[in-house]
C-alpha atoms as a PDB file:
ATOM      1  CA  UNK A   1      83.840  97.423 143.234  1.00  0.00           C
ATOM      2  CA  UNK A   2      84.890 100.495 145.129  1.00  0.00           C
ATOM      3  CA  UNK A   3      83.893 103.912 143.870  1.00  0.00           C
ATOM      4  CA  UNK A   4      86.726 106.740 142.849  1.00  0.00           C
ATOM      5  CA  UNK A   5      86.862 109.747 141.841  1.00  0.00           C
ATOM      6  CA  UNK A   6      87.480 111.011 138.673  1.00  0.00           C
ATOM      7  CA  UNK A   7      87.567 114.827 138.893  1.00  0.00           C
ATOM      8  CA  UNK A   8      86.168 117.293 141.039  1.00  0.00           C
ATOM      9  CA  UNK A   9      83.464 120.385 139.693  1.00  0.00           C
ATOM     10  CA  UNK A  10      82.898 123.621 141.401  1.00  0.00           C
ATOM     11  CA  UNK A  11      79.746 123.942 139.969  1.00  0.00           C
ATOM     12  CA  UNK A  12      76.521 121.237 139.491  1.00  0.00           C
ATOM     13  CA  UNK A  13      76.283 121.365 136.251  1.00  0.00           C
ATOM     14  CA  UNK A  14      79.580 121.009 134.663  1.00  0.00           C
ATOM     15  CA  UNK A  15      79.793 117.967 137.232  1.00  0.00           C
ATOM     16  CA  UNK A  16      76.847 116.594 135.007  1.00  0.00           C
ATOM     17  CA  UNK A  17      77.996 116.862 131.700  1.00  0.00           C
ATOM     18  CA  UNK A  18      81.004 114.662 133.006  1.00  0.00           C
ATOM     19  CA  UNK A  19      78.713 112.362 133.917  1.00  0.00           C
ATOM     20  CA  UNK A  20      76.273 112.296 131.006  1.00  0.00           C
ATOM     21  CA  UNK A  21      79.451 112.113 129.048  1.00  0.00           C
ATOM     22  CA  UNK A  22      80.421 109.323 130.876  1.00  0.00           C
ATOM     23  CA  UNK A  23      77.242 107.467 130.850  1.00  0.00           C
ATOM     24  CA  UNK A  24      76.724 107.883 127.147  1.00  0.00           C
ATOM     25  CA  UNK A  25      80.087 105.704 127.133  1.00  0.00           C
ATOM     26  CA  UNK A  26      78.728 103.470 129.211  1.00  0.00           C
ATOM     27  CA  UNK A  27      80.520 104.276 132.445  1.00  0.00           C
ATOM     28  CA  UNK A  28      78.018 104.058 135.138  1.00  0.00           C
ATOM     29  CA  UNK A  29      78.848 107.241 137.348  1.00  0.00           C
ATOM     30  CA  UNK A  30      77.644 109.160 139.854  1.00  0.00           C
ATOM     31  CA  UNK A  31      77.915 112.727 141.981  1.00  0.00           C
ATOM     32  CA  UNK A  32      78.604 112.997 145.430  1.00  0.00           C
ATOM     33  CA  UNK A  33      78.116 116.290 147.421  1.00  0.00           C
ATOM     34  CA  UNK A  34      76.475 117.520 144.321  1.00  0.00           C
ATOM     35  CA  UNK A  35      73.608 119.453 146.352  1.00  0.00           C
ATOM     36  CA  UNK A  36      76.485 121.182 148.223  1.00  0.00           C
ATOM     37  CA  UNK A  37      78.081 122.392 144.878  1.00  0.00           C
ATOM     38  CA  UNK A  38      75.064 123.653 143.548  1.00  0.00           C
ATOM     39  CA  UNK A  39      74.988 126.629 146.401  1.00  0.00           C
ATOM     40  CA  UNK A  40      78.085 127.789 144.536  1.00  0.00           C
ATOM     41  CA  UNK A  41      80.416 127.673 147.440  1.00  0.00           C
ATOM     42  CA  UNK A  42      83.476 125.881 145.335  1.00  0.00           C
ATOM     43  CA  UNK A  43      86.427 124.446 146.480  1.00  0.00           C
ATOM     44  CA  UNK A  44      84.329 124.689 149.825  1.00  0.00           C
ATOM     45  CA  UNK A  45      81.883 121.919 148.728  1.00  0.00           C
ATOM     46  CA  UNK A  46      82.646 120.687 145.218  1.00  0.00           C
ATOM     47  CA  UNK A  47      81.270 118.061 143.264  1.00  0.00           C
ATOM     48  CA  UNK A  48      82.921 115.017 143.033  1.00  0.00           C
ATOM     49  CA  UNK A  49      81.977 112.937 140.058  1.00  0.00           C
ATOM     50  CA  UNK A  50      82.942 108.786 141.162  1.00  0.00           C
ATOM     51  CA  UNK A  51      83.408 105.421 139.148  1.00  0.00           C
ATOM     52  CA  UNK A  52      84.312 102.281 139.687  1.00  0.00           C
ATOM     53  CA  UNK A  53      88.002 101.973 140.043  1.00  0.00           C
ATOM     54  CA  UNK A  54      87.805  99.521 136.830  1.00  0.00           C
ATOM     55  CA  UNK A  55      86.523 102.207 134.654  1.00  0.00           C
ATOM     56  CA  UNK A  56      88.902 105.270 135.726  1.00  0.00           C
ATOM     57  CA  UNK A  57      91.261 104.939 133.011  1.00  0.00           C
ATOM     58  CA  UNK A  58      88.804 104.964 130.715  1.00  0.00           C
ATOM     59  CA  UNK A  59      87.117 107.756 131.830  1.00  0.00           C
ATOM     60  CA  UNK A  60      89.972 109.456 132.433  1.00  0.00           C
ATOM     61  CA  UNK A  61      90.480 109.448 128.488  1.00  0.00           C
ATOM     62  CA  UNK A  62      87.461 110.126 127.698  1.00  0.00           C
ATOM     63  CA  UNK A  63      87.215 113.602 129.674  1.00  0.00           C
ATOM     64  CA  UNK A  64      90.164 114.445 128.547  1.00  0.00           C
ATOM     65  CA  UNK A  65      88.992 114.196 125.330  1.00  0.00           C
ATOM     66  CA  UNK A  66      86.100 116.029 125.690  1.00  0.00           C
ATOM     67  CA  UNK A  67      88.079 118.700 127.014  1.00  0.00           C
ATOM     68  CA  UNK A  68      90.110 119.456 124.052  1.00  0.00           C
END
């Protein structure tokens, strides 16, 4: 299954909350350019946090959730 991304983080650790968030629903997920986001330079180099494209509904919802 091809990876896609859910959302985007400026910073490393909001990126990883999604994903622990995720995870704990059992949504395997994972960061990419995670390293770069964590020198702080934002839009520049954020965090993009990826699933499979069968789970991005779900996690969609359950972000959103979290959000609220």
């Amino acid at each position: 299954m091809p990876l896609v991304m859910v959302r985007e983080y400026a910073g490393r650790i909001d990126a990883d909350v999604a994903r622990l968030a995720l995870e704990a629903a059992d949504i395997p997920a994972v960061l990419f350019d995670a390293g770069m986001a964590s020198l702080g330079l934002g839009p520049i180099a954020s965090a993009r946090l990826m699933v499979e494209e069968s789970d991005l509904s779900r996690a969609r919802q359950i972000l959103d959730d979290s959000d609220d």
